[in-house]
N, C-alpha and C. Protein backbone atom coordinates (compact mmCIF):
# COMPACT_ATOMS: atom_id res chain seq x y z
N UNK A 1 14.59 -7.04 -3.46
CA UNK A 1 13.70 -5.93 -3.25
C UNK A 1 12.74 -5.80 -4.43
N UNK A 2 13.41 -6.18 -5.68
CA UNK A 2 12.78 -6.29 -6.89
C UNK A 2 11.33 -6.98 -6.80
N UNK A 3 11.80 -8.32 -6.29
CA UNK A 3 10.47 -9.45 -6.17
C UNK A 3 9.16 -8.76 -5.24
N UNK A 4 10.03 -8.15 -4.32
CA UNK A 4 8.71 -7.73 -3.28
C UNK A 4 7.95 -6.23 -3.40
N UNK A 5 8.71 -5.97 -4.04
CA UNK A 5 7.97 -4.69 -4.78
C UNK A 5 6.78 -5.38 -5.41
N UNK A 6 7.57 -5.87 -6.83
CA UNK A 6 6.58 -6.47 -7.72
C UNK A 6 5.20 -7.33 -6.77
N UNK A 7 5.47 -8.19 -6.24
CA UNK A 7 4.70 -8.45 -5.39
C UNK A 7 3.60 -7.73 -4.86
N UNK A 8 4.01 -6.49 -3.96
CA UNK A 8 2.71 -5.60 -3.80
C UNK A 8 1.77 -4.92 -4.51
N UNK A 9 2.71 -4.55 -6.18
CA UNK A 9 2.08 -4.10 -6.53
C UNK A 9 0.97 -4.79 -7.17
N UNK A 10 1.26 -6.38 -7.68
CA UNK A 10 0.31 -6.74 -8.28
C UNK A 10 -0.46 -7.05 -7.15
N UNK A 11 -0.21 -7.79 -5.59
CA UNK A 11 -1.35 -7.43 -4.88
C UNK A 11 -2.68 -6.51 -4.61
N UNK A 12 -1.75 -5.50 -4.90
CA UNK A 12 -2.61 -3.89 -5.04
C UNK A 12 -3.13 -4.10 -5.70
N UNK A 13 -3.40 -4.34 -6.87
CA UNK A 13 -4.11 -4.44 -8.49
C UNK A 13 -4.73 -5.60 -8.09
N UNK A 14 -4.75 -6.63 -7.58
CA UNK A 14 -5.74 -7.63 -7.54
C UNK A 14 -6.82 -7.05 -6.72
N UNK A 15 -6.68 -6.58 -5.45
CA UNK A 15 -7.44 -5.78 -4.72
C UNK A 15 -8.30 -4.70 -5.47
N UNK A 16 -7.83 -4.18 -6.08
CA UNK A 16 -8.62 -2.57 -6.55
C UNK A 16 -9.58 -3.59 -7.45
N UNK A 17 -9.19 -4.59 -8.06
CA UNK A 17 -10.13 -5.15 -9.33
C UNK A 17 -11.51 -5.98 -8.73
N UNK A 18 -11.06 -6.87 -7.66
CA UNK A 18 -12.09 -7.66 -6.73
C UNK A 18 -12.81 -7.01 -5.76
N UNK A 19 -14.25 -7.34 -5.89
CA UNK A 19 -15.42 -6.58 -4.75
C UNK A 19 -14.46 -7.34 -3.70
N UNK A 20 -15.04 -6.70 -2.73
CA UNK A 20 -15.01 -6.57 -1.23
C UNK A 20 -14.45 -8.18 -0.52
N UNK A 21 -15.81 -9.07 -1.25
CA UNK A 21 -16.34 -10.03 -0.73
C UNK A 21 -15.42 -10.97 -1.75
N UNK A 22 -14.74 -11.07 -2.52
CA UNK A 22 -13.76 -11.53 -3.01
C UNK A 22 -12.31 -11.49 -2.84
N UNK A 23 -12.02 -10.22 -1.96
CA UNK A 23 -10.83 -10.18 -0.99
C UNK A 23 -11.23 -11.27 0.32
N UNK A 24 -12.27 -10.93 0.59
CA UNK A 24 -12.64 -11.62 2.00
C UNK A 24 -12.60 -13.01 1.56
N UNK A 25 -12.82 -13.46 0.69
CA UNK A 25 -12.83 -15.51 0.30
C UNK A 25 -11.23 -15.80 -0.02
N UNK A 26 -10.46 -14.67 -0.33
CA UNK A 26 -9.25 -14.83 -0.64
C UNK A 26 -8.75 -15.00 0.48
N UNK A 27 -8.70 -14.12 1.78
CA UNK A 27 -8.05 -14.30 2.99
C UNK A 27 -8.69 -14.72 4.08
N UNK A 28 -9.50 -14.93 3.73
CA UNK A 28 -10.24 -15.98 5.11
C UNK A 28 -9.89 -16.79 6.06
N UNK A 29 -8.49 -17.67 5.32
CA UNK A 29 -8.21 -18.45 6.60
C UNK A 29 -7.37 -18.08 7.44
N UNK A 30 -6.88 -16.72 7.15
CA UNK A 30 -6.03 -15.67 7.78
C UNK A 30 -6.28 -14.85 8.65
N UNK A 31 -8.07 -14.65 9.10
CA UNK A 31 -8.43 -13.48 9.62
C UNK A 31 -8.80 -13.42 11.09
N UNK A 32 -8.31 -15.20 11.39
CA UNK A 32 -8.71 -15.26 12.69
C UNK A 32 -10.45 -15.65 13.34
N UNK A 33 -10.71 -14.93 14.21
CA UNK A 33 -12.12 -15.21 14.77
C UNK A 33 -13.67 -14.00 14.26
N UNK A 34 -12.78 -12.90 13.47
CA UNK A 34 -13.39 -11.70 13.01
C UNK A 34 -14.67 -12.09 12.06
N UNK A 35 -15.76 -11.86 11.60
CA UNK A 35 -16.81 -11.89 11.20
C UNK A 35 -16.36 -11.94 9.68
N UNK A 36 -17.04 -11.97 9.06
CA UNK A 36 -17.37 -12.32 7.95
C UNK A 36 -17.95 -10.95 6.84
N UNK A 37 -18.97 -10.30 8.04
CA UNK A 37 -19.53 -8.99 8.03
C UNK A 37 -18.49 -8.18 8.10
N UNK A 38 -17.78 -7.76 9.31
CA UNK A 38 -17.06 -7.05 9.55
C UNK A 38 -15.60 -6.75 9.35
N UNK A 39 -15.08 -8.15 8.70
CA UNK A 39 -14.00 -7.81 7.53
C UNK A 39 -14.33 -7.26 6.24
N UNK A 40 -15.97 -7.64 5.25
CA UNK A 40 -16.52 -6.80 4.54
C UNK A 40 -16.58 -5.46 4.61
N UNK A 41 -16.44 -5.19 5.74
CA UNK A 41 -16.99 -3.47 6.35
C UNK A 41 -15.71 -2.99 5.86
N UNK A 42 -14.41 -3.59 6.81
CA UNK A 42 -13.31 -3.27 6.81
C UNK A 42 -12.53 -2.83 5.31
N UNK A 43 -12.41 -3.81 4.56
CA UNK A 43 -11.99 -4.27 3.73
C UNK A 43 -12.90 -3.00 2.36
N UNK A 44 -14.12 -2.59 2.87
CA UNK A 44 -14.45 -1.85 1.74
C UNK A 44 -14.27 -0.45 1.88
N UNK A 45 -14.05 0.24 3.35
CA UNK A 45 -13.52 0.98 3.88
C UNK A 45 -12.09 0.92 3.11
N UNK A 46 -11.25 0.21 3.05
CA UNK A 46 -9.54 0.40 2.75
C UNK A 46 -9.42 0.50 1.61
N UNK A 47 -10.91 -0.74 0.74
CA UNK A 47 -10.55 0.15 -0.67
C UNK A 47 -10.44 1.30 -0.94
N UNK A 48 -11.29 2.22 -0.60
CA UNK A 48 -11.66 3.40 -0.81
C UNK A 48 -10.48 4.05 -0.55
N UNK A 49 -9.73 3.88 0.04
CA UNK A 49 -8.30 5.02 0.91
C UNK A 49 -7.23 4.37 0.45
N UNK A 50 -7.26 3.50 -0.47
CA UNK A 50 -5.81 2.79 -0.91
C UNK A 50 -5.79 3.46 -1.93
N UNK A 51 -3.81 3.73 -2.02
CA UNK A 51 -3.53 4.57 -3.44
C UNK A 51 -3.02 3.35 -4.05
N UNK A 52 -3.35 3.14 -5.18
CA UNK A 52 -3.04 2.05 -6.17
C UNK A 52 -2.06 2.59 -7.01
N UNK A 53 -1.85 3.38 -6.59
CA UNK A 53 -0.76 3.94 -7.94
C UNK A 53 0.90 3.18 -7.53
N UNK A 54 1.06 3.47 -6.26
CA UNK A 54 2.14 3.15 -5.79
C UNK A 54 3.81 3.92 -5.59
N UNK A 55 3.41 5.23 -6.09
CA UNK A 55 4.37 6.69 -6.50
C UNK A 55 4.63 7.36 -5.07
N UNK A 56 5.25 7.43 -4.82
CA UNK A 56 5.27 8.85 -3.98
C UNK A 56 6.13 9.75 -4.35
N UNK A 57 4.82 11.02 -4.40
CA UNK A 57 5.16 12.14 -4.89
C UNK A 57 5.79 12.76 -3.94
N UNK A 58 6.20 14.27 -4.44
CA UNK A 58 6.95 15.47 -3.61
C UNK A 58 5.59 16.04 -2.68
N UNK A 59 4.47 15.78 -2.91
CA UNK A 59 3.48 16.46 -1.76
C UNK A 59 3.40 15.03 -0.73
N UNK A 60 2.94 13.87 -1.44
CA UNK A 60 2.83 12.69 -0.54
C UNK A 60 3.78 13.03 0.72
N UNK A 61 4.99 12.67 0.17
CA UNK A 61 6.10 12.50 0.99
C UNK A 61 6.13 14.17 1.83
N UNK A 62 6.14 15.14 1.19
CA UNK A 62 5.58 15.85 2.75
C UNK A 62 4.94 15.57 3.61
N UNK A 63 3.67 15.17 3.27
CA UNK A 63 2.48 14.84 4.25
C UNK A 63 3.47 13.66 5.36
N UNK A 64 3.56 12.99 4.92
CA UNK A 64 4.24 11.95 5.71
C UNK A 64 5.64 12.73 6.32
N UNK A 65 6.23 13.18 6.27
CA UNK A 65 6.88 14.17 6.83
C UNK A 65 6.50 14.64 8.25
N UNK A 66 5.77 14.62 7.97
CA UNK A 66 5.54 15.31 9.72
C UNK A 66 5.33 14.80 10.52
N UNK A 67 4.64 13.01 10.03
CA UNK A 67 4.61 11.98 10.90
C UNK A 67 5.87 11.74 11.37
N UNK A 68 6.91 10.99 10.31
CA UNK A 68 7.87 10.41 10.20
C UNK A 68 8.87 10.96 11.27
N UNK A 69 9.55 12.48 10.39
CA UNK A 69 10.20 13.13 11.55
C UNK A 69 10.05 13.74 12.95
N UNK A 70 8.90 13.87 13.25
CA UNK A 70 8.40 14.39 14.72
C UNK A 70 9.74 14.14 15.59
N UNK A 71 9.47 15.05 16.81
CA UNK A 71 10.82 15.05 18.10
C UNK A 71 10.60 13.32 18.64
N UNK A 72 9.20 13.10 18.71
CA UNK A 72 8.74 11.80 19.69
C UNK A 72 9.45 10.56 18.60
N UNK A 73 9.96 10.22 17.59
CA UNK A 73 10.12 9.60 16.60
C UNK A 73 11.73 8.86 16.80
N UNK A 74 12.51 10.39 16.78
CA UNK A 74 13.54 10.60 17.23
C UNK A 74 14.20 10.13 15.76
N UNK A 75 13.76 10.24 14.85
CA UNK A 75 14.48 9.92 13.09
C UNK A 75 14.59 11.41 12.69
N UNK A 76 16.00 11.68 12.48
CA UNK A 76 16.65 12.64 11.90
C UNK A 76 15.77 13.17 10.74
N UNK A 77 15.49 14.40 9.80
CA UNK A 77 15.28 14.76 8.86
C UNK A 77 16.12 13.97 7.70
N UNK A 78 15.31 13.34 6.83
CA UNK A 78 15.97 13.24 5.48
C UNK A 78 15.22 13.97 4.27
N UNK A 79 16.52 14.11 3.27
CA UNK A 79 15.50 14.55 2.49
C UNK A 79 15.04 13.69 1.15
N UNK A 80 13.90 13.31 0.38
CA UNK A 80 13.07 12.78 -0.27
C UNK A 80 14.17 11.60 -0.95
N UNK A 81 15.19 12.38 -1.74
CA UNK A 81 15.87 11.53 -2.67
C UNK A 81 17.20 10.34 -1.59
N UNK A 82 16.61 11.03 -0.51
CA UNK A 82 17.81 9.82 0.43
C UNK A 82 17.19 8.82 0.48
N UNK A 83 15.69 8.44 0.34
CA UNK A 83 15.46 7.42 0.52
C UNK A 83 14.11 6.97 -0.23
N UNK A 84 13.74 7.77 -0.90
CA UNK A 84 13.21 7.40 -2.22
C UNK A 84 13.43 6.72 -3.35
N UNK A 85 13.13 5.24 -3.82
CA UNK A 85 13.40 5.41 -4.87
C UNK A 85 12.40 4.43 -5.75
N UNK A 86 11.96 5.51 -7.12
CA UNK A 86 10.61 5.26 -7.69
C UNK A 86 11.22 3.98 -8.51
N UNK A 87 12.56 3.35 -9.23
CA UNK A 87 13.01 1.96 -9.98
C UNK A 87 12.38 1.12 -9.58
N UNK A 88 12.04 1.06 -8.28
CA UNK A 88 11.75 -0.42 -8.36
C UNK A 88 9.74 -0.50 -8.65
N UNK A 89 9.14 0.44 -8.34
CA UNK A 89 7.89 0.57 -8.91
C UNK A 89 7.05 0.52 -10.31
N UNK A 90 8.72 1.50 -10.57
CA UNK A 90 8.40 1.54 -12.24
C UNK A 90 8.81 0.04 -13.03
N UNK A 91 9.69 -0.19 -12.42
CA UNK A 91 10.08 -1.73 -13.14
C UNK A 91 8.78 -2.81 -12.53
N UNK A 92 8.30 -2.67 -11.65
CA UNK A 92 6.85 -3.42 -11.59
C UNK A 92 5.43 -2.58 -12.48
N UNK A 93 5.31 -1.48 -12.49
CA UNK A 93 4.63 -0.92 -13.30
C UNK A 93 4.32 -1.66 -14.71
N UNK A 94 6.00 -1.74 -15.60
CA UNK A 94 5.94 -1.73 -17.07
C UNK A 94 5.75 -3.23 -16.89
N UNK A 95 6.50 -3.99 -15.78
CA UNK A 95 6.41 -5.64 -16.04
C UNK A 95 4.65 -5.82 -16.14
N UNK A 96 3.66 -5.33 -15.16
CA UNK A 96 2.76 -5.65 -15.18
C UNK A 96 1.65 -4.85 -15.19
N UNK A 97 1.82 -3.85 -16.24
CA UNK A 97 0.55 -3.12 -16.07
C UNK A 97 -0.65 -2.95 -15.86
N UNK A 98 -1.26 -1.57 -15.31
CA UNK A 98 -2.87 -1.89 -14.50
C UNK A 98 -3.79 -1.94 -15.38
């Protein structure tokens, strides 16, 4: 779980650091038949709305709350610390800071 943490996060951090069009040369041969343009579009759109931090807080995790547990879901209420846990972020944090 360690590795794949670490993993995203430095993904994340490569992303926030590279324009648009430098994610897009990175995954290109991945994207299928989609434009060139319009993974640019995409891709600069998500920067903007990606949290790079990688934390979830006590408000985050509300917000998501209401998705998560809904009746249509059918996932029991938990609460934050049942299935939270910030170790393995922070141990990618200090290994590789932003």
């Amino acid at each position: 779980m360690q590795a794949f943490v670490t993993a995203l996060w430095r993904a994340t951090q490569w992303i926030k650091g590279h324009s648009p069009e430098e994610v897009y040369d990175a995954i290109e041969p991945y994207v299928g038949s989609t434009s060139r343009d319009a993974n640019i579009v995409d891709i600069t759109v998500m920067k903007k709305v990606t949290d790079y931090e990688g934390i979830i807080d006590a408000d985050s995790f509300a917000r998501g709350q209401k998705v998560w547990f809904r009746e249509m879901t059918g996932i029991k209420p938990l609460a934050m610390a049942e299935i939270v846990n910030s170790s393995f972020i922070e141990a990618a944090r200090k290994a590789y800071p932003a």
